[in-house]
N, C-alpha and C. Protein backbone atom coordinates (compact mmCIF):
# COMPACT_ATOMS: atom_id res chain seq x y z
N UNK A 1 -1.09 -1.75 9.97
CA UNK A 1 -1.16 -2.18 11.34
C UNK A 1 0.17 -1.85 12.03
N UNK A 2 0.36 -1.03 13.29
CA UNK A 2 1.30 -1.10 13.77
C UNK A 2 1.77 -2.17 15.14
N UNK A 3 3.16 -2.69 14.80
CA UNK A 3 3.60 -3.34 15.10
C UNK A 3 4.57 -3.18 16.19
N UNK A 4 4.90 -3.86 17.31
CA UNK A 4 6.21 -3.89 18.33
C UNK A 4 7.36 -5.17 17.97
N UNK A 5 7.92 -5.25 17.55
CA UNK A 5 8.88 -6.28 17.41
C UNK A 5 10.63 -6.25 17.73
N UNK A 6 10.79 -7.06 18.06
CA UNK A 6 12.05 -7.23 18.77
C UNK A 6 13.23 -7.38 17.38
N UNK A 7 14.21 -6.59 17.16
CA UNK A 7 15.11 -6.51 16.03
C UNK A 7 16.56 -7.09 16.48
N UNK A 8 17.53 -7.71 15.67
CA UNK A 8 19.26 -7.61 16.15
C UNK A 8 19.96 -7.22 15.17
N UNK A 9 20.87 -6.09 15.52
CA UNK A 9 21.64 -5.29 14.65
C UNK A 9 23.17 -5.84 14.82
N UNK A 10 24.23 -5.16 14.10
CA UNK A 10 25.39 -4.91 14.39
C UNK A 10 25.44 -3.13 14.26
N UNK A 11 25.73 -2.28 15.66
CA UNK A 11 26.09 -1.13 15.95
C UNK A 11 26.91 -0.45 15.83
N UNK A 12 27.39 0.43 15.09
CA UNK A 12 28.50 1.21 15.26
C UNK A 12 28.90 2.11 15.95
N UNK A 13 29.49 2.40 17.41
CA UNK A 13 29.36 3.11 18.24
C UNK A 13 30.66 4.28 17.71
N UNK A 14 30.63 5.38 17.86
CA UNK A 14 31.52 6.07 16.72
C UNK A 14 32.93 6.52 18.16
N UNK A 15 33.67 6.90 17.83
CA UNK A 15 35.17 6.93 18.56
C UNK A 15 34.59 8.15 19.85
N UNK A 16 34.30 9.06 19.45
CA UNK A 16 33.71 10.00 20.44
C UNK A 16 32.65 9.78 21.38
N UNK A 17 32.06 8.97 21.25
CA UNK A 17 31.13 8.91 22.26
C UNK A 17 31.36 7.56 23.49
N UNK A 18 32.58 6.88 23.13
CA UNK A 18 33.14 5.83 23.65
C UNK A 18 33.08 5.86 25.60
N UNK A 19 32.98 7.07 25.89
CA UNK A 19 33.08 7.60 27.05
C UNK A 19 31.96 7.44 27.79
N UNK A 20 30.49 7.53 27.21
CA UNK A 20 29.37 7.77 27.52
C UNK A 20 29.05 6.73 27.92
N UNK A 21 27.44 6.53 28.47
CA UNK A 21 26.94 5.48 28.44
C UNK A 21 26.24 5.15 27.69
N UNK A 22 26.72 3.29 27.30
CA UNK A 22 26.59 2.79 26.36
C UNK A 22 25.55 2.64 25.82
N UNK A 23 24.38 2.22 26.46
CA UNK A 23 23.12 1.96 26.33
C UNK A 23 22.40 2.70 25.40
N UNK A 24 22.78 3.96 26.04
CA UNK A 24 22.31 5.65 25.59
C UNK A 24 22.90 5.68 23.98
N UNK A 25 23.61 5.57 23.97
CA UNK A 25 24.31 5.99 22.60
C UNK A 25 24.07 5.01 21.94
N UNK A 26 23.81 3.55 21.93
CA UNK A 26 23.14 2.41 21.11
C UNK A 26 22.11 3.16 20.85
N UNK A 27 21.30 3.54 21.55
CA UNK A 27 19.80 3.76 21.19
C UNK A 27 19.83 4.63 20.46
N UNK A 28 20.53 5.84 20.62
CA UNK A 28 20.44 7.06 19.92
C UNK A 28 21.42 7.00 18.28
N UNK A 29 22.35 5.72 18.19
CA UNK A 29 22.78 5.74 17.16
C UNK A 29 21.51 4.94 16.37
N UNK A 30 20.80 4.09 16.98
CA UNK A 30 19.52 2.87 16.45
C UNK A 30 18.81 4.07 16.05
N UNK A 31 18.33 4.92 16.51
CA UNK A 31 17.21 6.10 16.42
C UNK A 31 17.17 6.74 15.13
N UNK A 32 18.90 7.38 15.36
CA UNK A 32 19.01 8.62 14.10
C UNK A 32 19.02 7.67 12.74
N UNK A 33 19.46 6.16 12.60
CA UNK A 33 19.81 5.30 11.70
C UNK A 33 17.88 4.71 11.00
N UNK A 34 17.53 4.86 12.10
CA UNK A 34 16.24 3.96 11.92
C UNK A 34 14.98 4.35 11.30
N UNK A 35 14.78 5.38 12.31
CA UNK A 35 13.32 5.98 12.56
C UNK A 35 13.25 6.54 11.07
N UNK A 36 11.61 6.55 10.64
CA UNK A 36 11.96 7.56 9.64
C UNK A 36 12.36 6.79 8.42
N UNK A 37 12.69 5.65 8.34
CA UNK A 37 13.06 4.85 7.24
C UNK A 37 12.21 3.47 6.78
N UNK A 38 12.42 2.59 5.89
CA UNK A 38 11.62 1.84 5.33
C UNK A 38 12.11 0.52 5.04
N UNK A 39 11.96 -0.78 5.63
CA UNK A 39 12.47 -1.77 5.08
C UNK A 39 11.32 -2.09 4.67
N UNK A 40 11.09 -2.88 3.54
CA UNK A 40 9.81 -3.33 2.78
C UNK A 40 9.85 -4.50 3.65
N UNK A 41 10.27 -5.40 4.19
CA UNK A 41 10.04 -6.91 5.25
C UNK A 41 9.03 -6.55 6.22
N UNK A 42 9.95 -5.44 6.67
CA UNK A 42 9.99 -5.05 8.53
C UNK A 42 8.68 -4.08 8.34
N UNK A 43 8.63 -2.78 7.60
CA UNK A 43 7.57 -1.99 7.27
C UNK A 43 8.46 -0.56 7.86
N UNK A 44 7.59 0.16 7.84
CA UNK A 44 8.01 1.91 8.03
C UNK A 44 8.48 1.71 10.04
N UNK A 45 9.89 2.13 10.28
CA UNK A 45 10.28 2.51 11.57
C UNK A 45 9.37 3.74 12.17
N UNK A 46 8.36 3.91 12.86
CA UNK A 46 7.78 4.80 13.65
C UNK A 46 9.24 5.55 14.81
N UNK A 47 9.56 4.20 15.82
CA UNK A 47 10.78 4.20 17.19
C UNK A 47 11.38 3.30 17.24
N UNK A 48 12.68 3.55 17.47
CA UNK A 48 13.30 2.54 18.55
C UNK A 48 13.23 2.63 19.91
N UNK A 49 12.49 1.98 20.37
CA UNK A 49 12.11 2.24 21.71
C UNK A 49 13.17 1.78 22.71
N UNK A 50 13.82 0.43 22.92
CA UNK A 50 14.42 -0.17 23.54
C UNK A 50 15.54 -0.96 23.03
N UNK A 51 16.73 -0.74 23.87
CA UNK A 51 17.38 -1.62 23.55
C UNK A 51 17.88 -2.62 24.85
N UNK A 52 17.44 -4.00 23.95
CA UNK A 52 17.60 -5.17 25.46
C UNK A 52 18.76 -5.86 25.54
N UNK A 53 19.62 -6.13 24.59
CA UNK A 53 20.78 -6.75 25.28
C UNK A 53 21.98 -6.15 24.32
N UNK A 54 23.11 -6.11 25.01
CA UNK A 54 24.12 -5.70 24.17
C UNK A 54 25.33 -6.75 24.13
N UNK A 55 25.61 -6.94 23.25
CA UNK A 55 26.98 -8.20 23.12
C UNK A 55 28.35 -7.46 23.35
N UNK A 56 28.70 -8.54 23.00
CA UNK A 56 31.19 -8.16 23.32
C UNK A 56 31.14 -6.80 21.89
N UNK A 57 31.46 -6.29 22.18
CA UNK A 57 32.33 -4.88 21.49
C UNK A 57 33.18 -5.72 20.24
N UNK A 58 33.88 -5.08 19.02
CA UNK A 58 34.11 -6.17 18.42
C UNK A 58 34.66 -4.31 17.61
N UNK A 59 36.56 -4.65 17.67
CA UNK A 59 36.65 -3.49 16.85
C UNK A 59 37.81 -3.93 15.49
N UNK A 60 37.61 -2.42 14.29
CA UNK A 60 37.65 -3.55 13.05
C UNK A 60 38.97 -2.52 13.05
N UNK A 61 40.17 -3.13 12.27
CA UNK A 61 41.58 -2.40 12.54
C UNK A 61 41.49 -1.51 11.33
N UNK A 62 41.65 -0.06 11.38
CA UNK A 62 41.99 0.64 11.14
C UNK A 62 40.69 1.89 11.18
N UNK A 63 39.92 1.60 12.05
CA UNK A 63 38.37 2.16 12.39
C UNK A 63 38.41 2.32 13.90
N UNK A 64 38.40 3.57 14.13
CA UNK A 64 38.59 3.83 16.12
C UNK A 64 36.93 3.66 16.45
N UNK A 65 36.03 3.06 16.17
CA UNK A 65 34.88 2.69 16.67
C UNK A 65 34.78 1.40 17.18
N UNK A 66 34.12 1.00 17.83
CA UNK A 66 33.69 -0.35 18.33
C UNK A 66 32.14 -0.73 18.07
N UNK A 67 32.31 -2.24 17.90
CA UNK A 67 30.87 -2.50 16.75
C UNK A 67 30.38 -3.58 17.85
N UNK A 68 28.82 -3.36 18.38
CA UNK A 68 28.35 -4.57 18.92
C UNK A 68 27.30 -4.84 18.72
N UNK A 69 26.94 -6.19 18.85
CA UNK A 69 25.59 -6.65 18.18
C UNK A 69 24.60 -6.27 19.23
N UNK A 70 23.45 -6.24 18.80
CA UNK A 70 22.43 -5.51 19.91
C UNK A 70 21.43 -6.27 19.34
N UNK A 71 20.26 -6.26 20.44
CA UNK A 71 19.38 -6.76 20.23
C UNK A 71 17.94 -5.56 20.88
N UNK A 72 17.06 -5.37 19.90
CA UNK A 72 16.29 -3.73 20.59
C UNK A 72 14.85 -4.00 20.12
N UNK A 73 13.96 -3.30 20.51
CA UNK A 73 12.48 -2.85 20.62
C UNK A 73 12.41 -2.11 19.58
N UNK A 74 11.86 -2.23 18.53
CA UNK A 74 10.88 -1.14 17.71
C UNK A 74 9.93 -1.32 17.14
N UNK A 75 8.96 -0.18 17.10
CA UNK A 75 7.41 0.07 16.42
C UNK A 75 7.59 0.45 15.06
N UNK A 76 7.12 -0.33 14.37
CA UNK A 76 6.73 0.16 12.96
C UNK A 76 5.09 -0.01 12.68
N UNK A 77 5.39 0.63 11.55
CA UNK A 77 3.54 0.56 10.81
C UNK A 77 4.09 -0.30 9.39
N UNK A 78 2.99 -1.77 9.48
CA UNK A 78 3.12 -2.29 8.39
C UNK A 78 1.64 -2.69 7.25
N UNK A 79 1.81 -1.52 6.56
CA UNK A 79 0.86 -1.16 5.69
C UNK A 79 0.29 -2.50 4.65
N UNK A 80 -0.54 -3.22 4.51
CA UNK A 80 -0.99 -4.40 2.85
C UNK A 80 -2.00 -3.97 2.57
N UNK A 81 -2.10 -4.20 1.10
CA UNK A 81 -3.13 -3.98 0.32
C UNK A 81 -4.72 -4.35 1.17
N UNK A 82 -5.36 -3.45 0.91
CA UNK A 82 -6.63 -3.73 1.36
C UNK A 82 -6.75 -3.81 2.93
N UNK A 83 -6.06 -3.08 3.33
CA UNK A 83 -6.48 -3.04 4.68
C UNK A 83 -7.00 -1.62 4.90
N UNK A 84 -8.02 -1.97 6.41
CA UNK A 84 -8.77 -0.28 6.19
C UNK A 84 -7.67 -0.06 7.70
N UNK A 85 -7.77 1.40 7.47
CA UNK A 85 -7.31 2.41 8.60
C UNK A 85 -7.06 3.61 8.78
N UNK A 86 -7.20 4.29 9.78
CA UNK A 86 -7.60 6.06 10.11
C UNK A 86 -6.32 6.34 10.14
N UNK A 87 -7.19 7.74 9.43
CA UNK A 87 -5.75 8.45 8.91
C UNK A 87 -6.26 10.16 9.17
N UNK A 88 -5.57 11.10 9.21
CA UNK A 88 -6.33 12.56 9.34
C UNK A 88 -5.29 13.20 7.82
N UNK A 89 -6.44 14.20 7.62
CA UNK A 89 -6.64 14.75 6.72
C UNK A 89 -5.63 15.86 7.04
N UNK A 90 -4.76 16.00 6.08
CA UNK A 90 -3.36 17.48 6.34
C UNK A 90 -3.73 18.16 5.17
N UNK A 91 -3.99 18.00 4.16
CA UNK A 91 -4.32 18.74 3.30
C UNK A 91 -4.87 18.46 1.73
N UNK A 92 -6.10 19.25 1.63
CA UNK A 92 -6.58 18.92 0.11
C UNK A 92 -6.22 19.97 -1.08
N UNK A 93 -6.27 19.41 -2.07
CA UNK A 93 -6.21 19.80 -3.37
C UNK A 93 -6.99 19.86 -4.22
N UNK A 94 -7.09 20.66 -5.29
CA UNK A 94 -7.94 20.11 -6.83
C UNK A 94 -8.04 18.77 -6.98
N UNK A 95 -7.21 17.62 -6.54
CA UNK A 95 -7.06 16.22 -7.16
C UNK A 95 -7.14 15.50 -6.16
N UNK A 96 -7.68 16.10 -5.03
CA UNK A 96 -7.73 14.80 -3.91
C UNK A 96 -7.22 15.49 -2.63
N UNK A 97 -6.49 14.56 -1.86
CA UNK A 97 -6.64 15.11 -0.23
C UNK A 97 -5.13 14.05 0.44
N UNK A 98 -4.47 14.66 0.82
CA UNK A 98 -3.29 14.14 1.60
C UNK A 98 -3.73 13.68 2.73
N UNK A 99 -3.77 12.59 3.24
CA UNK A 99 -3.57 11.71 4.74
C UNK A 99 -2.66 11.20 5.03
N UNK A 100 -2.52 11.99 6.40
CA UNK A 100 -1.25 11.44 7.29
C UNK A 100 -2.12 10.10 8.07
N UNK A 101 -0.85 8.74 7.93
CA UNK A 101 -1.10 7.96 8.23
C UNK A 101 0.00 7.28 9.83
N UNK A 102 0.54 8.65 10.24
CA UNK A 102 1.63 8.58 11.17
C UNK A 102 3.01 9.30 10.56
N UNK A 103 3.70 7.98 10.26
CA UNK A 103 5.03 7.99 9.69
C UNK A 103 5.37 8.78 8.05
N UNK A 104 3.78 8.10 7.55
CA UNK A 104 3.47 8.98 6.23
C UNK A 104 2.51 9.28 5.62
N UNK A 105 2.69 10.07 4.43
CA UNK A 105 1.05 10.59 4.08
C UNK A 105 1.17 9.74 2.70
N UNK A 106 -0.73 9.51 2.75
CA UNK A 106 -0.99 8.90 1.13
C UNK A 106 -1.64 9.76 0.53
N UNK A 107 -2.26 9.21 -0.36
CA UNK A 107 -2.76 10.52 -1.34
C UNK A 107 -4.40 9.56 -1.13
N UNK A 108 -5.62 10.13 -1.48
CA UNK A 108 -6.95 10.05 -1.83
C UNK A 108 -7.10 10.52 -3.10
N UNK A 109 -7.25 10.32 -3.94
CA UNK A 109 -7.45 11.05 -5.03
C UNK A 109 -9.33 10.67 -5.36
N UNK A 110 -9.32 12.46 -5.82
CA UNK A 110 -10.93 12.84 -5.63
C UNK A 110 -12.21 11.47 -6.45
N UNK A 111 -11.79 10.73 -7.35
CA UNK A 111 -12.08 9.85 -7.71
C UNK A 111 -12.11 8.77 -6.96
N UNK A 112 -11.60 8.24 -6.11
CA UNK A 112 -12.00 7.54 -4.57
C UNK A 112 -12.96 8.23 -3.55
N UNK A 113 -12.96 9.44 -3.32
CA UNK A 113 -14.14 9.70 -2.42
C UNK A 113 -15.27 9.18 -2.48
N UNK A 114 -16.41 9.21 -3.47
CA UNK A 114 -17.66 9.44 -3.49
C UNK A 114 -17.82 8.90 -5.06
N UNK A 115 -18.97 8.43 -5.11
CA UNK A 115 -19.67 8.23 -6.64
C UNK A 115 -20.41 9.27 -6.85
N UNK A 116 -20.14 10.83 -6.56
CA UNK A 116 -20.82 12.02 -6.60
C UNK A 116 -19.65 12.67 -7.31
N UNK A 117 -19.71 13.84 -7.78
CA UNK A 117 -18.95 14.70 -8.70
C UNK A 117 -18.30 15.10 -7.08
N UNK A 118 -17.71 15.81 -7.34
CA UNK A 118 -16.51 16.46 -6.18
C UNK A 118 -15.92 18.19 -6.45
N UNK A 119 -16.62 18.62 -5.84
CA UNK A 119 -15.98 19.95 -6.09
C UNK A 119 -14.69 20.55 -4.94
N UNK A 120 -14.64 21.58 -5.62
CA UNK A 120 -13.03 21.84 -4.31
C UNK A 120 -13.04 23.62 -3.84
N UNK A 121 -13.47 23.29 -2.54
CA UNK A 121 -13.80 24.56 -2.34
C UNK A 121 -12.33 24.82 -1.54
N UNK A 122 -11.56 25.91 -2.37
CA UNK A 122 -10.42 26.28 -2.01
C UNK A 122 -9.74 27.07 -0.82
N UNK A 123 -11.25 28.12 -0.87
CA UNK A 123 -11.16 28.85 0.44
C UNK A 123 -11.23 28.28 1.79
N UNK A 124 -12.17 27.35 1.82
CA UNK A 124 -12.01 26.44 3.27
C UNK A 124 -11.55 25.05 2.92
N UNK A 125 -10.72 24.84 2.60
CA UNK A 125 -9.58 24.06 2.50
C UNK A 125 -10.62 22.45 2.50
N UNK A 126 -11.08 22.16 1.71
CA UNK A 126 -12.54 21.39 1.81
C UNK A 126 -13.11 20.91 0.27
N UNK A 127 -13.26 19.22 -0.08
CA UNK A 127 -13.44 18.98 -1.22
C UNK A 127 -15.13 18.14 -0.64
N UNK A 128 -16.12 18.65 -1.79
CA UNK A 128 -17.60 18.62 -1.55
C UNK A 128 -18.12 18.01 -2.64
N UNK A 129 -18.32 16.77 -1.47
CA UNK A 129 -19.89 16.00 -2.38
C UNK A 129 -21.00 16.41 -2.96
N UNK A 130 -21.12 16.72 -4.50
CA UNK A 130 -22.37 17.79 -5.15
C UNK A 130 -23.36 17.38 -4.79
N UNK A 131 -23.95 16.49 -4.79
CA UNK A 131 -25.28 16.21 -4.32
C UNK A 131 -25.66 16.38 -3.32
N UNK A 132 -25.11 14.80 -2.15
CA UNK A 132 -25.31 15.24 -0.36
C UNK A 132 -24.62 16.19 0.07
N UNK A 133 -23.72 17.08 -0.60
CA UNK A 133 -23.04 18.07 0.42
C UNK A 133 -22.12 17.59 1.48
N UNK A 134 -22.08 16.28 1.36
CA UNK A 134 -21.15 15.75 2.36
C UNK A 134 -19.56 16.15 1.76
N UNK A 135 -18.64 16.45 2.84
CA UNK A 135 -17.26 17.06 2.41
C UNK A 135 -16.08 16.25 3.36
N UNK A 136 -14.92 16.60 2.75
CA UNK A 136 -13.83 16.50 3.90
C UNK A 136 -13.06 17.27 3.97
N UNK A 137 -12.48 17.60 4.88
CA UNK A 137 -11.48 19.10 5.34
C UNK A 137 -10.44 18.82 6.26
N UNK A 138 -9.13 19.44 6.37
CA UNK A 138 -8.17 19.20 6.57
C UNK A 138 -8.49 19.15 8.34
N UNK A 139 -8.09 18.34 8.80
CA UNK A 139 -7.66 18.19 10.29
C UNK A 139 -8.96 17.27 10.03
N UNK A 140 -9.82 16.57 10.11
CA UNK A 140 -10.74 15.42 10.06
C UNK A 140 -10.23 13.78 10.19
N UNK A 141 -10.70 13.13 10.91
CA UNK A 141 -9.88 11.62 10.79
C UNK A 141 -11.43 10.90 9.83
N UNK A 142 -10.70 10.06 9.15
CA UNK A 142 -11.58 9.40 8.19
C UNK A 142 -11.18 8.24 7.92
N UNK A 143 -11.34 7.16 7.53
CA UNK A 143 -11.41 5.45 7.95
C UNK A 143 -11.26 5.57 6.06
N UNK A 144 -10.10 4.71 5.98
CA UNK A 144 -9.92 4.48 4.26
C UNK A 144 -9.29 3.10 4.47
N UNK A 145 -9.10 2.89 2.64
CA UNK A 145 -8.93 1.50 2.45
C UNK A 145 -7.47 1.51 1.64
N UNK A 146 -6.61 0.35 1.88
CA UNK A 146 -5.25 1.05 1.34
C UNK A 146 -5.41 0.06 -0.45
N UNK A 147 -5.30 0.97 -1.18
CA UNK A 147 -5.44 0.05 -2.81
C UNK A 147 -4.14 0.10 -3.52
N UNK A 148 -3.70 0.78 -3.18
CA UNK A 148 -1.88 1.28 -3.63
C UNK A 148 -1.07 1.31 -3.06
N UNK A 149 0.31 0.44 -3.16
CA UNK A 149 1.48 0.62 -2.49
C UNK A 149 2.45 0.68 -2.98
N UNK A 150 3.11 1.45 -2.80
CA UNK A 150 4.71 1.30 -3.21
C UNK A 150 5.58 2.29 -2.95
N UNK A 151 6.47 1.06 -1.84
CA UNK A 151 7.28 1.85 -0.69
C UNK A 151 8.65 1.55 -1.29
N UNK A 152 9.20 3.11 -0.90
CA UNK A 152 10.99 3.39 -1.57
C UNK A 152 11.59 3.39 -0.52
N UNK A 153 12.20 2.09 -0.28
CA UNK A 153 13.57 2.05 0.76
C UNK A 153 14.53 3.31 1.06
N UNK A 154 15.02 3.64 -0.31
CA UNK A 154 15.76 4.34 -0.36
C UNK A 154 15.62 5.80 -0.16
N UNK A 155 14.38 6.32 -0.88
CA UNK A 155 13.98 7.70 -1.06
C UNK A 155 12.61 7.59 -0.08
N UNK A 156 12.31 7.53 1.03
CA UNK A 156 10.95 7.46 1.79
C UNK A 156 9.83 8.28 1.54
N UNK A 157 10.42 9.48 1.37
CA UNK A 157 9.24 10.46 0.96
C UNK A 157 8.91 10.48 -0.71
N UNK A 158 9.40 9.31 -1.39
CA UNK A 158 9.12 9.18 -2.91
C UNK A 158 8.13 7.93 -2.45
N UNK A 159 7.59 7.12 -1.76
CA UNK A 159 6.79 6.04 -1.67
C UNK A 159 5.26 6.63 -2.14
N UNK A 160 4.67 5.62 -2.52
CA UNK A 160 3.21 6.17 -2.99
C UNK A 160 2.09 5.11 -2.14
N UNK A 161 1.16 6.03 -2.03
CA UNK A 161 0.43 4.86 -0.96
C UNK A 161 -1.06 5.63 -1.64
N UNK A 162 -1.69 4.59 -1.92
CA UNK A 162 -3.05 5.01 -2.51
C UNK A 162 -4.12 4.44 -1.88
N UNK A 163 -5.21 5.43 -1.61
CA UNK A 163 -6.51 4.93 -0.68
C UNK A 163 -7.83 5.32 -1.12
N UNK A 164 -8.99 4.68 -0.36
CA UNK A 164 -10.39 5.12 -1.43
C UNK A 164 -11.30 4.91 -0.19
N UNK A 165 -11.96 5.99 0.14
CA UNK A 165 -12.96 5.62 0.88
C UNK A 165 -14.73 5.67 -0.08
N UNK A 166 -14.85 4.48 -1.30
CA UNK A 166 -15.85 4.56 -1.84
C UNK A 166 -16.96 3.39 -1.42
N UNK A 167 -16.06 2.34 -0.65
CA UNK A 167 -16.83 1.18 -0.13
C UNK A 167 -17.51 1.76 1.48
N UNK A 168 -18.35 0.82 1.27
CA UNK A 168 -19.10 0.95 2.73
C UNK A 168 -18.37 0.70 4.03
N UNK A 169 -18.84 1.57 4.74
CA UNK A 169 -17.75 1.29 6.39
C UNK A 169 -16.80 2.47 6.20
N UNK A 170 -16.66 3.16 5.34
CA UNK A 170 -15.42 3.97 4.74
C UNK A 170 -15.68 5.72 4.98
N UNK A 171 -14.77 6.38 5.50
CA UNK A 171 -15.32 7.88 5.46
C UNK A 171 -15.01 8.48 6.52
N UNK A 172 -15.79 9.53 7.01
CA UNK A 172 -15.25 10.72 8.21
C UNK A 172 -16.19 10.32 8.97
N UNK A 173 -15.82 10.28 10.32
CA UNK A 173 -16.82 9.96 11.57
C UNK A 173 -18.27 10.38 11.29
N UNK A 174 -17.95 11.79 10.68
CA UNK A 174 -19.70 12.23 10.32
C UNK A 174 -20.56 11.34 9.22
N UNK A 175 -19.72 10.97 8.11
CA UNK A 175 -20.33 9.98 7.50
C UNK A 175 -20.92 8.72 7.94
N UNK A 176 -19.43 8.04 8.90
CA UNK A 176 -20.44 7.07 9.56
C UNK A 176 -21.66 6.57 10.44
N UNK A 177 -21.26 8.22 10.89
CA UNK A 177 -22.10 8.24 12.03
C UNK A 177 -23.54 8.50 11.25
N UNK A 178 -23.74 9.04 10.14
CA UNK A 178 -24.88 9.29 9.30
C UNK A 178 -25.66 8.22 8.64
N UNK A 179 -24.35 7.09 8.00
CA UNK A 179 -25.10 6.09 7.50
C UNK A 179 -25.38 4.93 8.44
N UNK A 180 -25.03 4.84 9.99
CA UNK A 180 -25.45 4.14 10.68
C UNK A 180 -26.81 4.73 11.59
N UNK A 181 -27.12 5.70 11.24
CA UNK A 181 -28.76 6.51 11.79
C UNK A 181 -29.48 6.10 10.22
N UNK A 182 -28.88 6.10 9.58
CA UNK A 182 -29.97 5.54 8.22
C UNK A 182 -30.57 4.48 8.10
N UNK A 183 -29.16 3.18 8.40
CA UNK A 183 -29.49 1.57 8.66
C UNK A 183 -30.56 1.52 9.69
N UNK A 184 -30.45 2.23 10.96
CA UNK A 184 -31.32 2.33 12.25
C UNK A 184 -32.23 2.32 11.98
N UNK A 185 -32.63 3.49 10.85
CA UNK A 185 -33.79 3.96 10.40
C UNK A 185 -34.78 2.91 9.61
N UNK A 186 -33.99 2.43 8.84
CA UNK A 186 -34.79 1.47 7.59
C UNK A 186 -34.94 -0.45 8.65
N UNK A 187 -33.75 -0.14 9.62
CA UNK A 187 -34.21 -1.26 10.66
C UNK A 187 -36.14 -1.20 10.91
N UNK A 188 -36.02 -0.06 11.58
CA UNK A 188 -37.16 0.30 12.19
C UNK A 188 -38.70 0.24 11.20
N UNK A 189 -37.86 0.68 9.97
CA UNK A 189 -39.44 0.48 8.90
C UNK A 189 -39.83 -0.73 8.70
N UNK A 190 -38.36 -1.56 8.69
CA UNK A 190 -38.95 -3.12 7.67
C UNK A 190 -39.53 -4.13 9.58
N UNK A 191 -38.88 -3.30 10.63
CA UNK A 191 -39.87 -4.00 11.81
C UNK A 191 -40.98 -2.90 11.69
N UNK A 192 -41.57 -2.22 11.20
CA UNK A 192 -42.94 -1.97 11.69
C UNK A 192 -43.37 -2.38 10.55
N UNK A 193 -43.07 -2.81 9.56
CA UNK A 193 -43.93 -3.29 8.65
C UNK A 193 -44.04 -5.04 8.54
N UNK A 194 -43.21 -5.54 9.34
CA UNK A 194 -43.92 -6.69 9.98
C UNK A 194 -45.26 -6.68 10.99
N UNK A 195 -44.58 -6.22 11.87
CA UNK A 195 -45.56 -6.16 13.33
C UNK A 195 -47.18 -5.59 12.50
N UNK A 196 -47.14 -4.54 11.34
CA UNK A 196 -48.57 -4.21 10.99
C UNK A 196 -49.06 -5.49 10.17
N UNK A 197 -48.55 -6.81 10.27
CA UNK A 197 -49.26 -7.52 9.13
C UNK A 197 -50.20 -8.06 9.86
C-alpha cells in the first residue's frame, strides 16, 4: 500500500551550497539521501515530496556545514504479507516472471502461476498455461498476492519479495475478465434452472 506521511530529520546542509536557497537544497539533500532506499518501519521511499518546516541551523565545530531539523512529506510503498496488488510484468524467464511493483521488482516464480504445467515460450517473451493457453508477457499488469518478504536496508536491490497469483481474484486483466464472464455464465444456468421448475 502506498503511503503519504509526514517524517522529521536532522539535515546536513553541506558548506557549498550555504548560499542557495534553503528549502531547495533540504529537499534535494532529503531526495538524493532517501528515495530509492528502505527502512523496514517506514517501508520503501518512492519521494520526498515536501518539505514543511525547517528549524534553527545548528553547526558542529570542526564541520563547515550547518545541520537543521526538518520536518517533510514523503511517499513510500509499504508492502505485508498477504496483501494483493498490481504490478506489470518487465520480464520473464525459464523460472518465472519479474514484476515491477514501482520502487521494486518481485519475482513470480512459475510454480505460483497456475495449477497447469507452464511452458516458456522464449521467443515472445511469454510463459503459457498448457492446457487453457492462458499466458503472461512482459508489459501486462496482473493483480498478485505478496507471500514473501524480505527487505535489505542496506543492499535494496538484494531484497526478495515473493508473489503467487494461484488464488482466485488473482491474474492479468484478461484472466479476470474471463473468469468473471464464466461466474456470469453459471449465474445464469443455476437461474434458469430454477425458473424451469
Amino acid at each position: 500500500m502506498y503511503y503519504r506521511i509526514k517524517l522529521a530529520d536532522k539535515v546536513r546542509v553541506p558548506p557549498h551550497r550555504l548560499g542557495e536557497e534553503l528549502r531547495k537544497v533540504i529537499l534535494d539533500v532529503l531526495q538524493e539521501q532517501l528515495e530509492g532506499s528502505i527502512d523496514k518501519e517506514i517501508g520503501i521511499f518512492i519521494a520526498v515530496t515536501k518539505v514543511l518546516e525547517v528549524g534553527e541551523g545548528e553547526i558542529v565545530p570542526g564541520d563547515g556545514a550547518v545541520y537543521y531539523d526538518v520536518d517533510f512529506e514523503s511517499l513510500v510503498l509499504r508492502l505485508s504479507l498477504q496483501e494483493v496488488i498490481e504490478g506489470m510484468v518487465v520480464e520473464t524467464t525459464s523460472f518465472g516472471a519479474f514484476v515491477s511493483l514501482g520502487p521494486i521488482d518481485a519475482m513470480l516464480h512459475v510454480s505460483q502461476i497456475s495449477d497447469e504445467y507452464i511452458n516458456y515460450d522464449e521467443k515472445n517473451a511469454r510463459l503459457i498455461c498448457q492446457e487453457s493457453k492462458r499466458y503472461i508477457a512482459v508489459g501486462e499488469t496482473i493483480r498478485v498476492r505478496v507471500v514473501t518478504l524480505s527487505l535489505n536496508e542496506r543492499e535494496p536491490r538484494d531484497s526478495k519479495i515473493g508473489l503467487t497469483m494461484r488464488q482466485s481474484g488473482l491474474g492479468t486483466a484478461k484472466w479476470l475478465d474471463e473468469d468473471l464472464a464464466k461466474e456470469k455464465e453459471k449465474e445464469k444456468e443455476k437461474g434458469g434452472e430454477r425458473g424451469g421448475r
